[in-house]
C-alpha atoms as a PDB file:
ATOM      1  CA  UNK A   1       0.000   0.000   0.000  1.00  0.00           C
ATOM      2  CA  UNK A   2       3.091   2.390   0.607  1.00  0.00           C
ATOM      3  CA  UNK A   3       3.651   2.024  -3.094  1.00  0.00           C
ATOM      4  CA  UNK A   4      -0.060   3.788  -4.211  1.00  0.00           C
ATOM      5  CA  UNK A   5       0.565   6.557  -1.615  1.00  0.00           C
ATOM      6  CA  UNK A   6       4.072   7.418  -3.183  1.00  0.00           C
ATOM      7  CA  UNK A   7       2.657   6.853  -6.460  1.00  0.00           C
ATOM      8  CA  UNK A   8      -0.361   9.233  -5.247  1.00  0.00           C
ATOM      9  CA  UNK A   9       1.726  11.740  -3.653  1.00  0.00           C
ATOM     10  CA  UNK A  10       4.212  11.865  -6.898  1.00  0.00           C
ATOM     11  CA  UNK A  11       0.848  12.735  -9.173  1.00  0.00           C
ATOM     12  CA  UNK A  12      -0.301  15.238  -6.780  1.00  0.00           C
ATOM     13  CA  UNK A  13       2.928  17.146  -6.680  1.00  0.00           C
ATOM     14  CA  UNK A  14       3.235  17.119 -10.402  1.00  0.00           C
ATOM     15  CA  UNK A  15      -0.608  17.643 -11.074  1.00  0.00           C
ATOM     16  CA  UNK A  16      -0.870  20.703  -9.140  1.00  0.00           C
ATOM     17  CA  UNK A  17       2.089  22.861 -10.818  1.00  0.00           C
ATOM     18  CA  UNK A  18       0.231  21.622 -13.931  1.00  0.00           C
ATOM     19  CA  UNK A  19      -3.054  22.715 -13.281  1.00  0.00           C
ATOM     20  CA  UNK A  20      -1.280  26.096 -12.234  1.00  0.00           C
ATOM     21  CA  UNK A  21       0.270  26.471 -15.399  1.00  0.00           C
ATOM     22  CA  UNK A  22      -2.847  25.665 -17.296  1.00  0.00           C
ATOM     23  CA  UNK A  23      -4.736  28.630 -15.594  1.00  0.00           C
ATOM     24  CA  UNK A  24      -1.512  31.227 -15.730  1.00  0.00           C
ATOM     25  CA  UNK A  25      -1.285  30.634 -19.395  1.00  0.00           C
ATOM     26  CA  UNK A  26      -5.251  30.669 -19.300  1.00  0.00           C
ATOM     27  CA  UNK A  27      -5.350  34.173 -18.016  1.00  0.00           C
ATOM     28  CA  UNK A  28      -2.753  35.637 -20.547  1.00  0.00           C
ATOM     29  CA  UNK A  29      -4.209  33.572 -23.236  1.00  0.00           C
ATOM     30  CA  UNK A  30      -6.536  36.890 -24.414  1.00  0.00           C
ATOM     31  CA  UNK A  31      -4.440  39.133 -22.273  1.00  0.00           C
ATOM     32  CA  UNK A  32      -2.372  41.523 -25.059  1.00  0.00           C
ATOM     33  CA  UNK A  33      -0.939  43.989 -23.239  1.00  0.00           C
ATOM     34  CA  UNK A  34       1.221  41.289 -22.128  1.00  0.00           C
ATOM     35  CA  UNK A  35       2.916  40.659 -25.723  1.00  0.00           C
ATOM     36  CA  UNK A  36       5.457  37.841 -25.739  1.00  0.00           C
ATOM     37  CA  UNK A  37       3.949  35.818 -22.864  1.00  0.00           C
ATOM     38  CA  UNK A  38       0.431  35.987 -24.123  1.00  0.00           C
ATOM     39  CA  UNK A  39       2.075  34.501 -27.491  1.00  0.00           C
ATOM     40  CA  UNK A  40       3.903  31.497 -25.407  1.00  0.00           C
ATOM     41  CA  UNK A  41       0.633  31.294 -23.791  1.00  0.00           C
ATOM     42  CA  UNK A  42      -1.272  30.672 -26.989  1.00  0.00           C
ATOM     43  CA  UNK A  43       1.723  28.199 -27.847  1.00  0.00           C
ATOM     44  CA  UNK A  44       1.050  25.934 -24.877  1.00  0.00           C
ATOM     45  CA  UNK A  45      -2.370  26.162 -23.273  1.00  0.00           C
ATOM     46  CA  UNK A  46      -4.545  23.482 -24.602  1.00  0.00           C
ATOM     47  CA  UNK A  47      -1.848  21.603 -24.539  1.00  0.00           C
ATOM     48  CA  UNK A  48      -0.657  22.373 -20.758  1.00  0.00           C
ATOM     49  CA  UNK A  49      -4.427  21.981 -19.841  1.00  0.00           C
ATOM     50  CA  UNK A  50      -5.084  19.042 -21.487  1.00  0.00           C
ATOM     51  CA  UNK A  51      -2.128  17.362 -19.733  1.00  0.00           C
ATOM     52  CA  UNK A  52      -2.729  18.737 -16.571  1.00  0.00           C
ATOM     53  CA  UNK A  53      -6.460  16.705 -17.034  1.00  0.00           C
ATOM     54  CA  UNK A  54      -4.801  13.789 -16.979  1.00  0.00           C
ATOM     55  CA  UNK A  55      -2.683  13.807 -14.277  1.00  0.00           C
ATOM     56  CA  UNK A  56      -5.412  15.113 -12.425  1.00  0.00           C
ATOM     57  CA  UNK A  57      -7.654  11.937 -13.475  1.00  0.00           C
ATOM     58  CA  UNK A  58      -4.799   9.764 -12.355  1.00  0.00           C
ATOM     59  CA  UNK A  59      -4.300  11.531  -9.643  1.00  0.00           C
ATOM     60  CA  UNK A  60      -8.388  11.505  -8.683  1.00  0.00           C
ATOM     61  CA  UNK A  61      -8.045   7.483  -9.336  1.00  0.00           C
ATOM     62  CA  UNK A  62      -5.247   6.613  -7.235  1.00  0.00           C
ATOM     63  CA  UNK A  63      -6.108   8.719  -4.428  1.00  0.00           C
ATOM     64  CA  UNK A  64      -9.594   7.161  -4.313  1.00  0.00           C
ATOM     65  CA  UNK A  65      -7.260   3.415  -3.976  1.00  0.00           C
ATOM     66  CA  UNK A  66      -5.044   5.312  -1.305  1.00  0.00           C
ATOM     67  CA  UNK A  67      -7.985   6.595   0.731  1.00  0.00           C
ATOM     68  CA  UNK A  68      -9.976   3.373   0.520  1.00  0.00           C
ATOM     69  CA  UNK A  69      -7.427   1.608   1.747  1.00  0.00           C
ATOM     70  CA  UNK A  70      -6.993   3.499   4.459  1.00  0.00           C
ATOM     71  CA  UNK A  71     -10.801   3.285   5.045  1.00  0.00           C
ATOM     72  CA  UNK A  72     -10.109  -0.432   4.589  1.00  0.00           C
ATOM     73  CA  UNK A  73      -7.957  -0.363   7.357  1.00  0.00           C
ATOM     74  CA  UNK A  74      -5.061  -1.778   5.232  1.00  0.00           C
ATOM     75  CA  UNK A  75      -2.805   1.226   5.831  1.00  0.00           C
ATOM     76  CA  UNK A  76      -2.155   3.518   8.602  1.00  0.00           C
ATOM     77  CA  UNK A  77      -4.784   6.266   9.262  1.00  0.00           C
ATOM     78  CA  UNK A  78      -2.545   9.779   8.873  1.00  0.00           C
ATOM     79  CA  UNK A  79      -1.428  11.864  11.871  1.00  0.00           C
ATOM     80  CA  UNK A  80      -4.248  13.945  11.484  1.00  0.00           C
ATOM     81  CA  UNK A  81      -6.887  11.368  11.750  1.00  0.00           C
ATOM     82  CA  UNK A  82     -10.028  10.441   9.114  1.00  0.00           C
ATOM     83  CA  UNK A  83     -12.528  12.448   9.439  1.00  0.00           C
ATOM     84  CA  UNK A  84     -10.199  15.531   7.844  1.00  0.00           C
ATOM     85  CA  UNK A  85      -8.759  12.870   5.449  1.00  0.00           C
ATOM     86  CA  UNK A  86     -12.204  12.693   3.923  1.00  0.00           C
ATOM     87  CA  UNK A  87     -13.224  16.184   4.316  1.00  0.00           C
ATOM     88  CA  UNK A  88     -10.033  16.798   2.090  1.00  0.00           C
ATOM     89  CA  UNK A  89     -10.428  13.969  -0.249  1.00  0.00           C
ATOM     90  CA  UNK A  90     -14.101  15.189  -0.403  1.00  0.00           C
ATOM     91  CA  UNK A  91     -13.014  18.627  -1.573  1.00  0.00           C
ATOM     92  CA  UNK A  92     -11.067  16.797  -3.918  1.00  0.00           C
ATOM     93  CA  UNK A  93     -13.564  15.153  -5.227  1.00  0.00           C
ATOM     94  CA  UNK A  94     -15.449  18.421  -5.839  1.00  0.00           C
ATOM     95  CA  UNK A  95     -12.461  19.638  -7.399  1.00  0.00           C
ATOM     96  CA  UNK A  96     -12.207  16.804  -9.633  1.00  0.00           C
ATOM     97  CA  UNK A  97     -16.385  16.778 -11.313  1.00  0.00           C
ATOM     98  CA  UNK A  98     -16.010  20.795 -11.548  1.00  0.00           C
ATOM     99  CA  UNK A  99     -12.540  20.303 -13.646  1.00  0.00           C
ATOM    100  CA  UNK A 100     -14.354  17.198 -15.489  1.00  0.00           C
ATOM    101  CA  UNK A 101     -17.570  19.478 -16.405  1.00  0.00           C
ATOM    102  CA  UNK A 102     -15.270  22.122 -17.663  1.00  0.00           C
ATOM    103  CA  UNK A 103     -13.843  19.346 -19.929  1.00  0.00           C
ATOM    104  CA  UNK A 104     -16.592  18.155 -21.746  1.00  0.00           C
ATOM    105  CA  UNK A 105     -17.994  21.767 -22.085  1.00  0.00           C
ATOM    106  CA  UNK A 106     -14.207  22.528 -24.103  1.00  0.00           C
ATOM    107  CA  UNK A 107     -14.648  19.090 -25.786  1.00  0.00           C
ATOM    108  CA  UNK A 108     -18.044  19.373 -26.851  1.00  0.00           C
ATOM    109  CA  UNK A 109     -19.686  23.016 -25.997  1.00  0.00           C
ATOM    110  CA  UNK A 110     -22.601  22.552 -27.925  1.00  0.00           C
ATOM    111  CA  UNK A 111     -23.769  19.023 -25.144  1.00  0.00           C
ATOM    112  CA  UNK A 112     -24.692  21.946 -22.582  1.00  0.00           C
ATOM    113  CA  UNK A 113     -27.432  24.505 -23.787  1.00  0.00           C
ATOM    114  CA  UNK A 114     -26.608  28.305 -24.087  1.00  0.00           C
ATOM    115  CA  UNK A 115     -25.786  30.237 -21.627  1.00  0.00           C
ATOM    116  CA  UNK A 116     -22.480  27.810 -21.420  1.00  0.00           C
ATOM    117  CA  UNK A 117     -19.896  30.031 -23.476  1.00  0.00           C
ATOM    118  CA  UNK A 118     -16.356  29.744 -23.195  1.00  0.00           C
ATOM    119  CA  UNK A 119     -16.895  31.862 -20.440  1.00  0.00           C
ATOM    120  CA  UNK A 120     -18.691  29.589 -18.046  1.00  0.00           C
ATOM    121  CA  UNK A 121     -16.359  26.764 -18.939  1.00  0.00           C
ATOM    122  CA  UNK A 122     -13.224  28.369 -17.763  1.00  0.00           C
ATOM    123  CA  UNK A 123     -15.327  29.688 -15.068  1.00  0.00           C
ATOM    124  CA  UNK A 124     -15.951  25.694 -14.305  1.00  0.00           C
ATOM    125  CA  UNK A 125     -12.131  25.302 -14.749  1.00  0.00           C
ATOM    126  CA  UNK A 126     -10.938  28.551 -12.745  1.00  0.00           C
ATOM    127  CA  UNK A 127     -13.627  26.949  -9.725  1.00  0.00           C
ATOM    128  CA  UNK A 128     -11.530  23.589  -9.900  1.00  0.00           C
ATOM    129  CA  UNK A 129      -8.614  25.023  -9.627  1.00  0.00           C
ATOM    130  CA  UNK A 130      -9.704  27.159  -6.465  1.00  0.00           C
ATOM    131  CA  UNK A 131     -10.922  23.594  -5.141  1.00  0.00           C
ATOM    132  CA  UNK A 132      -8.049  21.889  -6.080  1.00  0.00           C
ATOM    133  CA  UNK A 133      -5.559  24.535  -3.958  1.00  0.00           C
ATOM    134  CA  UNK A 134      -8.097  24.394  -1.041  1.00  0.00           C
ATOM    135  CA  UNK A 135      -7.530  20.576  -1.413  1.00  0.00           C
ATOM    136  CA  UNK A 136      -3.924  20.749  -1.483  1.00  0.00           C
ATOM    137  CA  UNK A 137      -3.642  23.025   1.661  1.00  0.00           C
ATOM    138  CA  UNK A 138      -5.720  20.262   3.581  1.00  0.00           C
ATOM    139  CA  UNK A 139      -4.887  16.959   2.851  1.00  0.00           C
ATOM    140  CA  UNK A 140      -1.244  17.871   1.804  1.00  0.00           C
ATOM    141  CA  UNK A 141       0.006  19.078   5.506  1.00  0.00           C
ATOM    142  CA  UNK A 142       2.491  16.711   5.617  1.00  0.00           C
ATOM    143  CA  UNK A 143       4.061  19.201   3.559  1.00  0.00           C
ATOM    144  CA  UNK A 144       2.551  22.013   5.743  1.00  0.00           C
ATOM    145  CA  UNK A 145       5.466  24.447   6.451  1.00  0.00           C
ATOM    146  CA  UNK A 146       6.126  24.183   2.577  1.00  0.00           C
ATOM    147  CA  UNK A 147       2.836  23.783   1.035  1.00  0.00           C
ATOM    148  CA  UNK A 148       0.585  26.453   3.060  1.00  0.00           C
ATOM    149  CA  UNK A 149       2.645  29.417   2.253  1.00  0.00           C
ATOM    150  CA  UNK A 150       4.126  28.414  -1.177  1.00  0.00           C
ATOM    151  CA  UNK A 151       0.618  28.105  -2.196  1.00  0.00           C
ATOM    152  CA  UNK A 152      -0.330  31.298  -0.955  1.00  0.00           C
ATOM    153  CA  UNK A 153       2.106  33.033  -2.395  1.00  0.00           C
ATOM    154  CA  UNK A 154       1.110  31.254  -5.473  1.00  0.00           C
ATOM    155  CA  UNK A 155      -2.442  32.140  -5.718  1.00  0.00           C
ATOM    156  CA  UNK A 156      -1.848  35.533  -4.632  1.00  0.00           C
ATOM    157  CA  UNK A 157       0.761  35.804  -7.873  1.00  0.00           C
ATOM    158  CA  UNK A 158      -2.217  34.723 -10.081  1.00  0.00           C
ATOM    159  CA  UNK A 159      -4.405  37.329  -8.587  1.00  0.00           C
ATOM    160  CA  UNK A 160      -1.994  39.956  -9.337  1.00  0.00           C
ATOM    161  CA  UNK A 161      -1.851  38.728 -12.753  1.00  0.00           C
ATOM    162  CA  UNK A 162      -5.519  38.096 -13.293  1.00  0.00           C
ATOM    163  CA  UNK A 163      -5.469  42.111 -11.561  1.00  0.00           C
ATOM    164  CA  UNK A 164      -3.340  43.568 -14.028  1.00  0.00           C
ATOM    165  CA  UNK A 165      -4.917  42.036 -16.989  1.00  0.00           C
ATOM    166  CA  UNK A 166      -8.379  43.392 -15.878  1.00  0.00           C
ATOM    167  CA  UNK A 167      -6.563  46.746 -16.050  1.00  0.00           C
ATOM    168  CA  UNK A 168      -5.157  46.438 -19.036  1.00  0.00           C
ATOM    169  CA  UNK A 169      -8.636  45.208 -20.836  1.00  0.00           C
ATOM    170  CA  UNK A 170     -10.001  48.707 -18.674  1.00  0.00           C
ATOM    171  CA  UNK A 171      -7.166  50.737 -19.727  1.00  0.00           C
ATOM    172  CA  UNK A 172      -7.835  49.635 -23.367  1.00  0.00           C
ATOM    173  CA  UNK A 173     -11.530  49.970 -23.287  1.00  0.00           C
ATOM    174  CA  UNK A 174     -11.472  53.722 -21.977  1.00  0.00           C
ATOM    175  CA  UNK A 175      -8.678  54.996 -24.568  1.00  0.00           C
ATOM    176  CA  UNK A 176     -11.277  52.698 -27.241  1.00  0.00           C
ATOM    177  CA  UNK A 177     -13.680  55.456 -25.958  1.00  0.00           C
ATOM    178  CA  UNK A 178     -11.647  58.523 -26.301  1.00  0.00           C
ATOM    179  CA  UNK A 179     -10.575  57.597 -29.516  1.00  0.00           C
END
């Protein structure tokens, strides 16, 4: 059993950084006033995304094996006891259907009727993320001096960035205006 929880740790700490980099390059995707890295962004982010998805599904799958078997009783219960390792399994869980609906929506956006636009999907995607960190802060704490404030300082880096490309679009709507 110590085998699936290496094997689920190791997708977790590649999955995340993945998923990260799918909504970074998300953000700049339509983002101009950024130039060069909105270009690299359009150069990688179906392709980050879409790999991201998958370790995410493995990830999903092999954590559902580790927790069972800790249900199960065939490996140790964590430090922190069961009831939080289900309330953070649950949220990643949620995490998991919300990035899953946001798939099918990109694969296929005419299975859900109007008002799903791209917008709603990456809304769906930019939800699972926010579930996905939320699930990393709580069931990850073995990595808690590490993990808490790294990913605080990451999230707060994509709110800066998500920040200055809403000023940007403003910026470019008022000199629109003038013009």
């Amino acid at each position: 059993m110590a085998l699936v929880w290496y094997l689920d740790r190791a997708l977790a700490l590649v999955s995340y950084p993945a998923l990260y980099l799918a909504v970074l390059t998300g953000i700049l995707y339509n983002a101009e006033a950024f130039g060069p890295l909105r270009d690299a962004a359009r150069r990688i982010h179906v392709e980050v995304s879409a790999f991201a998805m998958m370790l995410v599904l493995a990830h999903g799958v092999v954590g559902i094996a580790d927790v069972w078997s800790v249900v199960d009783g065939a490996a140790p219960v964590p430090d922190y006891g069961l009831p939080y390792l289900l309330a953070g399994s649950a949220v990643g869980v949620g995490a998991l259907v919300v990035l899953v609906v946001a798939v099918l929506g990109f694969l296929d956006p005419r299975r859900f009727a109007r008002p799903w636009s791209p917008r709603v999907v990456h809304a769906f995607a930019y939800a699972g993320f926010g579930f996905a960190t939320l699930h990393a802060a709580a069931v990850g704490t073995d990595l808690a001096g590490f993990a808490v404030p790294g990913l605080v300082a990451l999230v707060g880096f994509l709110a800066y960035v998500l920040a200055l490309r809403a000023l940007s679009h403003a910026s470019a709507r008022v000199t629109a205006r003038e013009s």
